[in-house]
C-alpha atoms as a PDB file:
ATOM      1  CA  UNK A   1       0.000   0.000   0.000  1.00  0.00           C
ATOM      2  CA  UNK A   2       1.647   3.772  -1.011  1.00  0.00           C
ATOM      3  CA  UNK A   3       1.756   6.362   1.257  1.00  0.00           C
ATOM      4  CA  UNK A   4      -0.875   8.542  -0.591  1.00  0.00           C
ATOM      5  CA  UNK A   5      -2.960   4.881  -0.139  1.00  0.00           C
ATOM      6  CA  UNK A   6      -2.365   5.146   3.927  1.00  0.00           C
ATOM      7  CA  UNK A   7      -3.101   8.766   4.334  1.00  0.00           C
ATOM      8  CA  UNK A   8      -6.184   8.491   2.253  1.00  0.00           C
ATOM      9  CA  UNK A   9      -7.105   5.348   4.382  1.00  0.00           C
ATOM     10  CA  UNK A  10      -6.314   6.936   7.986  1.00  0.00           C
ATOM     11  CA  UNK A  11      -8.667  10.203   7.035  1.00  0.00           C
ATOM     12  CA  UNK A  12     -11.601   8.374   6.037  1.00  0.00           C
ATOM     13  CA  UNK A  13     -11.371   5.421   8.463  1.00  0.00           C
ATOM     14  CA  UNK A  14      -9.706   7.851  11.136  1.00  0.00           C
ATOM     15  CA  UNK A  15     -11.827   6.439  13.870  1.00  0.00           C
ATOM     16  CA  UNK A  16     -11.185   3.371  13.271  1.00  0.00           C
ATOM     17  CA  UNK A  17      -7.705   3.418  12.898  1.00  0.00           C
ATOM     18  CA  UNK A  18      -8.177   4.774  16.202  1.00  0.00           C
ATOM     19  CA  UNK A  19     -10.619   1.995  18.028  1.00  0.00           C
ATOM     20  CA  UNK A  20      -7.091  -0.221  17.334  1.00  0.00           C
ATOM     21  CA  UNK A  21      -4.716   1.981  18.312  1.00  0.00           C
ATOM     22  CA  UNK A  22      -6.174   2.570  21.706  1.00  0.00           C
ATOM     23  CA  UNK A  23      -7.424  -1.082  21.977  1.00  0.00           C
ATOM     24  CA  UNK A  24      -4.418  -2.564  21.729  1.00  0.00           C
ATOM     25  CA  UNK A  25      -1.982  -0.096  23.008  1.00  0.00           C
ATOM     26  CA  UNK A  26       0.575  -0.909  25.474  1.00  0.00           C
ATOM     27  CA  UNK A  27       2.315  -4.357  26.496  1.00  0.00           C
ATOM     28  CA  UNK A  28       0.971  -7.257  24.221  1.00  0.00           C
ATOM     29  CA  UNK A  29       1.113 -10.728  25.479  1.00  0.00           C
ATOM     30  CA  UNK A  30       1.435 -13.511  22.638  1.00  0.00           C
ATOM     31  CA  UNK A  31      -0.702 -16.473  24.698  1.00  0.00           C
ATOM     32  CA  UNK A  32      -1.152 -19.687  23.388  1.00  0.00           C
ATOM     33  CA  UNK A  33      -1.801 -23.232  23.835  1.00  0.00           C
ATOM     34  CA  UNK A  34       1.644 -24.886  25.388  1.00  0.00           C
ATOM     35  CA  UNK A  35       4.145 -26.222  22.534  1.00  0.00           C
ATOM     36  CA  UNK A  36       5.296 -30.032  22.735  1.00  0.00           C
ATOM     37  CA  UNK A  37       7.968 -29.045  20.168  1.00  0.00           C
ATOM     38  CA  UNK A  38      10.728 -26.420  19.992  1.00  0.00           C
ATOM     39  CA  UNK A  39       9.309 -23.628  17.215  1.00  0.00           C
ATOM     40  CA  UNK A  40      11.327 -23.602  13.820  1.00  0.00           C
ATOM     41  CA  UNK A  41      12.611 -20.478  13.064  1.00  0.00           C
ATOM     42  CA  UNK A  42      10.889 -20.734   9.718  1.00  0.00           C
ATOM     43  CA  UNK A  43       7.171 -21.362   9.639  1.00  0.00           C
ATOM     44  CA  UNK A  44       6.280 -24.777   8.951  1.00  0.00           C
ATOM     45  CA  UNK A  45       2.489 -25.571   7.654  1.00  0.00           C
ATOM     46  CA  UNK A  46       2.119 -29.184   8.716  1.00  0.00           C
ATOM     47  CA  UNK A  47      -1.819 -28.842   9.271  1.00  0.00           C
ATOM     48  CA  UNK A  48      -3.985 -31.367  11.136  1.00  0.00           C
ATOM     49  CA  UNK A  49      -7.617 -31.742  12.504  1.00  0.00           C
ATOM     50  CA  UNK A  50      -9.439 -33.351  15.011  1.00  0.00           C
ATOM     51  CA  UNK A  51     -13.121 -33.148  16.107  1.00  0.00           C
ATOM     52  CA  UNK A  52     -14.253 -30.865  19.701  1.00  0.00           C
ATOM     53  CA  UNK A  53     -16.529 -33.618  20.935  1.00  0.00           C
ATOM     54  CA  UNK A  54     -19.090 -31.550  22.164  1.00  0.00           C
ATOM     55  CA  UNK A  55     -21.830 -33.500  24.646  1.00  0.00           C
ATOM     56  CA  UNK A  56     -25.407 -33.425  23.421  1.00  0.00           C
ATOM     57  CA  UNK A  57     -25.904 -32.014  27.512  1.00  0.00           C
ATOM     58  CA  UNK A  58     -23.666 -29.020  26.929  1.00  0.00           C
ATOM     59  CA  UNK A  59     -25.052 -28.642  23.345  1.00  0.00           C
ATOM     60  CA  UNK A  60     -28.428 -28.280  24.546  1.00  0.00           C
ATOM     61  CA  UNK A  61     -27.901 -26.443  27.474  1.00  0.00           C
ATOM     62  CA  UNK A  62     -25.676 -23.551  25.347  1.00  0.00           C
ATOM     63  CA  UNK A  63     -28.590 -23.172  22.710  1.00  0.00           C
ATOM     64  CA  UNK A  64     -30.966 -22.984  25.373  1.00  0.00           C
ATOM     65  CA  UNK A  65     -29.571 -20.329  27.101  1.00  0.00           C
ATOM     66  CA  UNK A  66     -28.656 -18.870  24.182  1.00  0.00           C
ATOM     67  CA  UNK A  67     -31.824 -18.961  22.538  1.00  0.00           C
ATOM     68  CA  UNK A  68     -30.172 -19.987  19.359  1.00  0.00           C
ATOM     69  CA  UNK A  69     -28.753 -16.948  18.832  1.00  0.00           C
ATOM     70  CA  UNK A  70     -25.399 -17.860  16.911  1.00  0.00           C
ATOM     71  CA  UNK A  71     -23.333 -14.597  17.770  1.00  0.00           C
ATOM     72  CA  UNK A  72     -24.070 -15.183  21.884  1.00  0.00           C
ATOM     73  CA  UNK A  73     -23.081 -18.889  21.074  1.00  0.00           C
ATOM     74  CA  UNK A  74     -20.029 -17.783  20.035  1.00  0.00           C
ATOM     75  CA  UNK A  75     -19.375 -14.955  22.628  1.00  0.00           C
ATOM     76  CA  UNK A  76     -19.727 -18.084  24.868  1.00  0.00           C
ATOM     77  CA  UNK A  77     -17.069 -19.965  23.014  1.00  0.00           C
ATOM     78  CA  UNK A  78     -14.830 -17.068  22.888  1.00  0.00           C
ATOM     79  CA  UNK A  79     -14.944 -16.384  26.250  1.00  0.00           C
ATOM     80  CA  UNK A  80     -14.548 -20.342  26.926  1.00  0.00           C
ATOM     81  CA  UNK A  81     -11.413 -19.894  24.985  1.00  0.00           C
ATOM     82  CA  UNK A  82     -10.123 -17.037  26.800  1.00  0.00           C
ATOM     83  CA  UNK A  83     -10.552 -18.793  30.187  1.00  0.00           C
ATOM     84  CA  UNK A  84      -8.575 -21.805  28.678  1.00  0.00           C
ATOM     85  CA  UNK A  85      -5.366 -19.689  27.951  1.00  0.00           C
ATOM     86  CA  UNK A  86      -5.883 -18.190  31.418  1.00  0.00           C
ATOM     87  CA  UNK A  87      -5.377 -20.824  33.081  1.00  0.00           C
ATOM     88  CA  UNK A  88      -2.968 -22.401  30.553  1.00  0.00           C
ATOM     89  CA  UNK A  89      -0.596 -19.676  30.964  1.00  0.00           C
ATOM     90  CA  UNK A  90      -1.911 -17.892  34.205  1.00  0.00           C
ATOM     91  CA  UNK A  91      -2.017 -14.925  32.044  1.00  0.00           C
ATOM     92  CA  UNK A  92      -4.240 -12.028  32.101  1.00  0.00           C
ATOM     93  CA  UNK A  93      -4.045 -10.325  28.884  1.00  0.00           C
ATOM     94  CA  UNK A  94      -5.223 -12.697  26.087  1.00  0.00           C
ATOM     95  CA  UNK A  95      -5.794 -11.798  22.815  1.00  0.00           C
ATOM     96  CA  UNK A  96      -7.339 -14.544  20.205  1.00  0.00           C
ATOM     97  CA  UNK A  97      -7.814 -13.723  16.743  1.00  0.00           C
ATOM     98  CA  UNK A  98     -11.062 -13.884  14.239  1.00  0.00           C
ATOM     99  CA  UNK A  99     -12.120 -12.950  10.959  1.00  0.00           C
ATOM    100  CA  UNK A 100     -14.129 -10.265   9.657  1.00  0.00           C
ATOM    101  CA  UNK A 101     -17.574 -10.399   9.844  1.00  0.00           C
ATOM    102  CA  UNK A 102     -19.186 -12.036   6.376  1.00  0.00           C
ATOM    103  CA  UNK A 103     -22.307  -9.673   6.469  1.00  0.00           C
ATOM    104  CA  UNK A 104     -20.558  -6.622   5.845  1.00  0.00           C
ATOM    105  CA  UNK A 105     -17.549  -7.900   3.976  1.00  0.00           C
ATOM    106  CA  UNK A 106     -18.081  -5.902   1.130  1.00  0.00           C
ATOM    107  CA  UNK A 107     -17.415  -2.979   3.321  1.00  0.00           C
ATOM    108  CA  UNK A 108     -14.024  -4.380   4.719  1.00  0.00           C
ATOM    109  CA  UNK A 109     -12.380  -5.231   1.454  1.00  0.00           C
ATOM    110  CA  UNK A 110      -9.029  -4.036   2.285  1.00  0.00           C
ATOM    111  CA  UNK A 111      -9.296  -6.559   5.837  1.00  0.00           C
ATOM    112  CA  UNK A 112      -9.169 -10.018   6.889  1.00  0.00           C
ATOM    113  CA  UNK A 113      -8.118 -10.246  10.549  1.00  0.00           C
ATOM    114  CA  UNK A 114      -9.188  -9.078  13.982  1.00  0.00           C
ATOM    115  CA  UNK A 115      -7.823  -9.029  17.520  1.00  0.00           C
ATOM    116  CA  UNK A 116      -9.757  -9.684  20.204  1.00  0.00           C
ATOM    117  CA  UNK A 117      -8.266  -8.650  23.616  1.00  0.00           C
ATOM    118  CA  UNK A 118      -9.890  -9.099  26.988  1.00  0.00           C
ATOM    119  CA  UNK A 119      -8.536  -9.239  30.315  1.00  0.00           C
ATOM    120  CA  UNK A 120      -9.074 -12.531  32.155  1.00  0.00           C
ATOM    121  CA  UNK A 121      -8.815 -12.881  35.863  1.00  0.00           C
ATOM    122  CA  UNK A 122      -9.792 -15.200  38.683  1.00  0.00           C
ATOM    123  CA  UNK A 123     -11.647 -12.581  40.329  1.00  0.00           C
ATOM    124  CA  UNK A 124     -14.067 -11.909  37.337  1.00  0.00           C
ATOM    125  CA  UNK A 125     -17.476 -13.542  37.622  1.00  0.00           C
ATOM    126  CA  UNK A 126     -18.881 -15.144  34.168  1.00  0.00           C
ATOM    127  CA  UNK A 127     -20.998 -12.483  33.578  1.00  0.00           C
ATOM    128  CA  UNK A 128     -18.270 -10.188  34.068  1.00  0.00           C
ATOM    129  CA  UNK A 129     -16.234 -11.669  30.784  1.00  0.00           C
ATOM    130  CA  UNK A 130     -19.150 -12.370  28.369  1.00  0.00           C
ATOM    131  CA  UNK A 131     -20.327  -8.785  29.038  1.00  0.00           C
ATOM    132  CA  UNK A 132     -16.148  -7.748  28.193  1.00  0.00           C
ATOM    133  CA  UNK A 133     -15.855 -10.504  25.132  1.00  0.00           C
ATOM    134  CA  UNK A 134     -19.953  -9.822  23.746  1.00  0.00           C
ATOM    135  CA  UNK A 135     -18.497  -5.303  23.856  1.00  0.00           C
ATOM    136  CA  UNK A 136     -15.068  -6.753  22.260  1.00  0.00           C
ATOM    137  CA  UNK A 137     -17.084  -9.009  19.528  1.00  0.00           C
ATOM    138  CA  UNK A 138     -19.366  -6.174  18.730  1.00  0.00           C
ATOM    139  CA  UNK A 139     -16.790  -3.573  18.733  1.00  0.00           C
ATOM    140  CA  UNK A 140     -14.372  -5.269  16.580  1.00  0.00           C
ATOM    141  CA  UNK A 141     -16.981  -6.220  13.811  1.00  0.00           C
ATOM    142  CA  UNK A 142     -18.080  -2.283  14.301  1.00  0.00           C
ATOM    143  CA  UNK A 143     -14.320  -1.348  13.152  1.00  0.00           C
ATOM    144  CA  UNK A 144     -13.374  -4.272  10.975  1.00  0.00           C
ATOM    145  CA  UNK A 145     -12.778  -2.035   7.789  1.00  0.00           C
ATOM    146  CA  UNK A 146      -9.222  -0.700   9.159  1.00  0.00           C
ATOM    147  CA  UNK A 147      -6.729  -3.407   8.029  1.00  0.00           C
ATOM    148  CA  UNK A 148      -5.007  -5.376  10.616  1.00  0.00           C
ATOM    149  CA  UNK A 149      -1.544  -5.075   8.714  1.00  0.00           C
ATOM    150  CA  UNK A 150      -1.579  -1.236   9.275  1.00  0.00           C
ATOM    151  CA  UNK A 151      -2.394  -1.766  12.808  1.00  0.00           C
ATOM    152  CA  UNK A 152       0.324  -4.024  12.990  1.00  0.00           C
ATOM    153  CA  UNK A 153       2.688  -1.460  11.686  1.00  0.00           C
ATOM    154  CA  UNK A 154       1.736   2.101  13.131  1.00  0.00           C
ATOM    155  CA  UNK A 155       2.150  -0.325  17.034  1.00  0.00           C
ATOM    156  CA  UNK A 156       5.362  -1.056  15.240  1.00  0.00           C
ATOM    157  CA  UNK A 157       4.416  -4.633  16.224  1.00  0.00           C
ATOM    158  CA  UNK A 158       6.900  -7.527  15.216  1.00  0.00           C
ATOM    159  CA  UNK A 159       6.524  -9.669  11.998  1.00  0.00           C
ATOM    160  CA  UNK A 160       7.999 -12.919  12.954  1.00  0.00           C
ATOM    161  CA  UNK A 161       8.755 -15.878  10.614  1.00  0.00           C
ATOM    162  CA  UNK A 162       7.441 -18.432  12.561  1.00  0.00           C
ATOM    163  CA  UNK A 163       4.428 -17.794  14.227  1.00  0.00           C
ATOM    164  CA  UNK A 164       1.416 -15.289  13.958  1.00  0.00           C
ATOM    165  CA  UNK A 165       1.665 -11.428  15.090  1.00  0.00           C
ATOM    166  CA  UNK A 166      -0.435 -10.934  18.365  1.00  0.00           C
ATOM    167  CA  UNK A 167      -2.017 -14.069  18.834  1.00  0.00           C
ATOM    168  CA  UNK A 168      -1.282 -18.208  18.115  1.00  0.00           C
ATOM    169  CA  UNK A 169      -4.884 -19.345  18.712  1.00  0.00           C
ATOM    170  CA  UNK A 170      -7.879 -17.772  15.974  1.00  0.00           C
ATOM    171  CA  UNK A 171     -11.633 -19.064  16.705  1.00  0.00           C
ATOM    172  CA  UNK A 172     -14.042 -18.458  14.068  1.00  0.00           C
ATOM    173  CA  UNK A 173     -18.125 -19.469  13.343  1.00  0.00           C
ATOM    174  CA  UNK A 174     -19.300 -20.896  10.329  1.00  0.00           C
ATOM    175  CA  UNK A 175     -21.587 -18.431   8.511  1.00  0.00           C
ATOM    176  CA  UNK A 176     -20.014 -15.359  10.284  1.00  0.00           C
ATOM    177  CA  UNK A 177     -16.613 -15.663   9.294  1.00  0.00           C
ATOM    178  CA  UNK A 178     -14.657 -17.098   6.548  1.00  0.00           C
ATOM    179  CA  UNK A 179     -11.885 -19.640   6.935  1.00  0.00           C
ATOM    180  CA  UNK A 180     -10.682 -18.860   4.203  1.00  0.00           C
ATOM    181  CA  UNK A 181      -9.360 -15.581   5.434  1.00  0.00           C
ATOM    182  CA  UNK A 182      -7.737 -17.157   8.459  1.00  0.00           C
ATOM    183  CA  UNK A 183      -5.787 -20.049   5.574  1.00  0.00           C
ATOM    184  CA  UNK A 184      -2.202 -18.212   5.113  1.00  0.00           C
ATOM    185  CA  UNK A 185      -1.872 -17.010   8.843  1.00  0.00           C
ATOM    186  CA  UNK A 186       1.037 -18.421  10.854  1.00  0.00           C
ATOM    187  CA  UNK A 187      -0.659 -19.201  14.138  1.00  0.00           C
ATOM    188  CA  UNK A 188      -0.667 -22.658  15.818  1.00  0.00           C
ATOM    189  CA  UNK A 189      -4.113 -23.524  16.614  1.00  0.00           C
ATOM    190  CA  UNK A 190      -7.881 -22.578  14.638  1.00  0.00           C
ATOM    191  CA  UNK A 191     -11.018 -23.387  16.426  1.00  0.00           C
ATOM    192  CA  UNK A 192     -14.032 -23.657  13.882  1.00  0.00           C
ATOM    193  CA  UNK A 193     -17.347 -24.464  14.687  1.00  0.00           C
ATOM    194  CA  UNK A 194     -20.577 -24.404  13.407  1.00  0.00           C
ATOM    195  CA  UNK A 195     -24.114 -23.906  14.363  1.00  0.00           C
ATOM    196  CA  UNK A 196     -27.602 -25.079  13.402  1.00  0.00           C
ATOM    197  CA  UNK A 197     -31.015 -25.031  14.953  1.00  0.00           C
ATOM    198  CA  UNK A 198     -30.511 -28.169  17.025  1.00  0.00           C
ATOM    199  CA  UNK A 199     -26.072 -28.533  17.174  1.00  0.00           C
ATOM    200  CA  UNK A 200     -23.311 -26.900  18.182  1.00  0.00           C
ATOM    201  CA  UNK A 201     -20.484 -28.665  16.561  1.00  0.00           C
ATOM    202  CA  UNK A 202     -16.488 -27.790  16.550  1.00  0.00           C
ATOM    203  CA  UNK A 203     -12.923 -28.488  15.355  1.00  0.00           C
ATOM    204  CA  UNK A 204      -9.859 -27.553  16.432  1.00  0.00           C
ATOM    205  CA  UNK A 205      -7.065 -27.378  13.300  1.00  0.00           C
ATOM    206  CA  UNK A 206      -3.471 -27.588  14.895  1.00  0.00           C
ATOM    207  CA  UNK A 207       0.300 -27.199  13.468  1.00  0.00           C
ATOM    208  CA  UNK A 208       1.525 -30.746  14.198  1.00  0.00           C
ATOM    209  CA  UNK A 209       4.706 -29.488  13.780  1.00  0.00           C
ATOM    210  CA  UNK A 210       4.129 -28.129  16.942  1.00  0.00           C
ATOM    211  CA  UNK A 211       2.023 -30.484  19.152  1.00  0.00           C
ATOM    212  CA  UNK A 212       0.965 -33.944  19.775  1.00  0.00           C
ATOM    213  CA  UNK A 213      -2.216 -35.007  18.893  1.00  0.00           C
ATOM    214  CA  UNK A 214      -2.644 -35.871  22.553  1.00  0.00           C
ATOM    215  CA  UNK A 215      -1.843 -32.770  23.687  1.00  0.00           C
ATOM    216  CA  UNK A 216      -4.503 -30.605  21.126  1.00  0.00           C
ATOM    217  CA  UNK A 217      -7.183 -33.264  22.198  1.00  0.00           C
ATOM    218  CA  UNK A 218      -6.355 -32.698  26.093  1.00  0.00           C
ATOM    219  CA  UNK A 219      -7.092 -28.943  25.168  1.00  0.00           C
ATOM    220  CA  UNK A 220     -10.434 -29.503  23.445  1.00  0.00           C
ATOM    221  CA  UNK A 221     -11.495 -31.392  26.562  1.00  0.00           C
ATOM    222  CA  UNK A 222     -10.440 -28.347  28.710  1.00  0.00           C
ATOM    223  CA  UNK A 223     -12.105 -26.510  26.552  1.00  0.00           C
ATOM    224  CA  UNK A 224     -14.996 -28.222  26.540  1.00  0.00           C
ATOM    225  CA  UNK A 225     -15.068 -28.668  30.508  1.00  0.00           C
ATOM    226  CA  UNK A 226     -14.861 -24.680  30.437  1.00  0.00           C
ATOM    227  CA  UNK A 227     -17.614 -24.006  27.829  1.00  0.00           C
ATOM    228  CA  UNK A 228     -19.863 -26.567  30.104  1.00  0.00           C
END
């Protein structure tokens, strides 16, 4: 992108460019799901899949509660998430990323990627974080036209080789976001899932590379003890 591109971009999407600046300002922490393998210094795409076995009991109880309503089911699972790398790393910064939202695409042509950052603590109730990750979701999707690469460069954020910038772990929902837009990123671990009237259902893609397939499937059950 020229410069007369970027200074055309940052006066019409000025607020936006804005939302990210101040949302992710300060110290980032990179959290993640714990490597079984030493990380290459070159990226290595060795891509592998296995199923979140979701219970029909935790199914039903989340689309209950959630009345159906696929973009609470997925605050749920985000927040789920961010517990997980809480405790995984006794962090309290965690940033996961997602896609754009699919419904207004069209107006986010020049982006792909989001951050989502929320602070996770032990002394937060439930309600506390979905209120934080649901304002995060929303927010995000409200400023998803500002690309994530210019971000990356007016924080003057690293680039590395081998892994993702800002995050190692994306989620994303069938129907809301694309895959496809998550396909060339370097991070370790994509949870997918997808939602219908009467499932919930999941995957979690993994760089095996990186991890044993024991490990990533002792993290889906974590997951899934969280999200019940």
């Amino acid at each position: 992108m020229t410069n007369t591109s970027l200074r055309f971009l940052d006066e019409k999407l000025e607020k936006e460019k804005d939302y990210w600046l101040q949302k992710l300002s300060g110290d980032l922490t990179v959290s993640g799901v714990p490597l079984d393998s030493k990380r290459p210094a070159l990226y290595n795409d060795e891509k592998q899949a296995i199923k979140i076995d979701i219970t029909p009991d935790i199914e039903s109880k989340l689309l209950k509660i959630c009345s159906g309503n696929e973009s609470l089911v997925f605050t749920v699972a985000v927040a789920a998430l961010k517990i997980c790398l809480h405790k995984y790393s006794a962090a309290e910064d965690i940033i996961v990323g997602t896609t754009i939202h699919e419904r207004y695409a069209e107006m986010a042509s020049l982006n792909k990627i989001l951050a989502l950052r929320d602070q996770v603590s032990g002394a937060m109730t439930v309600k506390q974080l979905l209120q934080d990750v649901k304002a995060t979701l929303s927010e995000a999707y409200s400023h998803q036209k500002y690309p994530f690469d210019s971000v990356l460069n007016l924080l003057q954020a690293e680039h590395p080789k081998n892994h993702a910038a800002l995050f190692n772990v994306v989620i994303v929902l069938d129907n809301a976001n694309s895959r496809e837009n998550v396909c060339d990123l370097k991070n370790d671990v994509t949870l997918a899932f997808s939602i219908t009237a009467e499932s919930f259902n999941g995957t979690i893609e993994y760089n095996a590379s990186l991890f044993k397939k024991e490990s990533i499937k002792l993290f889906g059950e974590h997951f899934k003890h969280i999200l019940g």
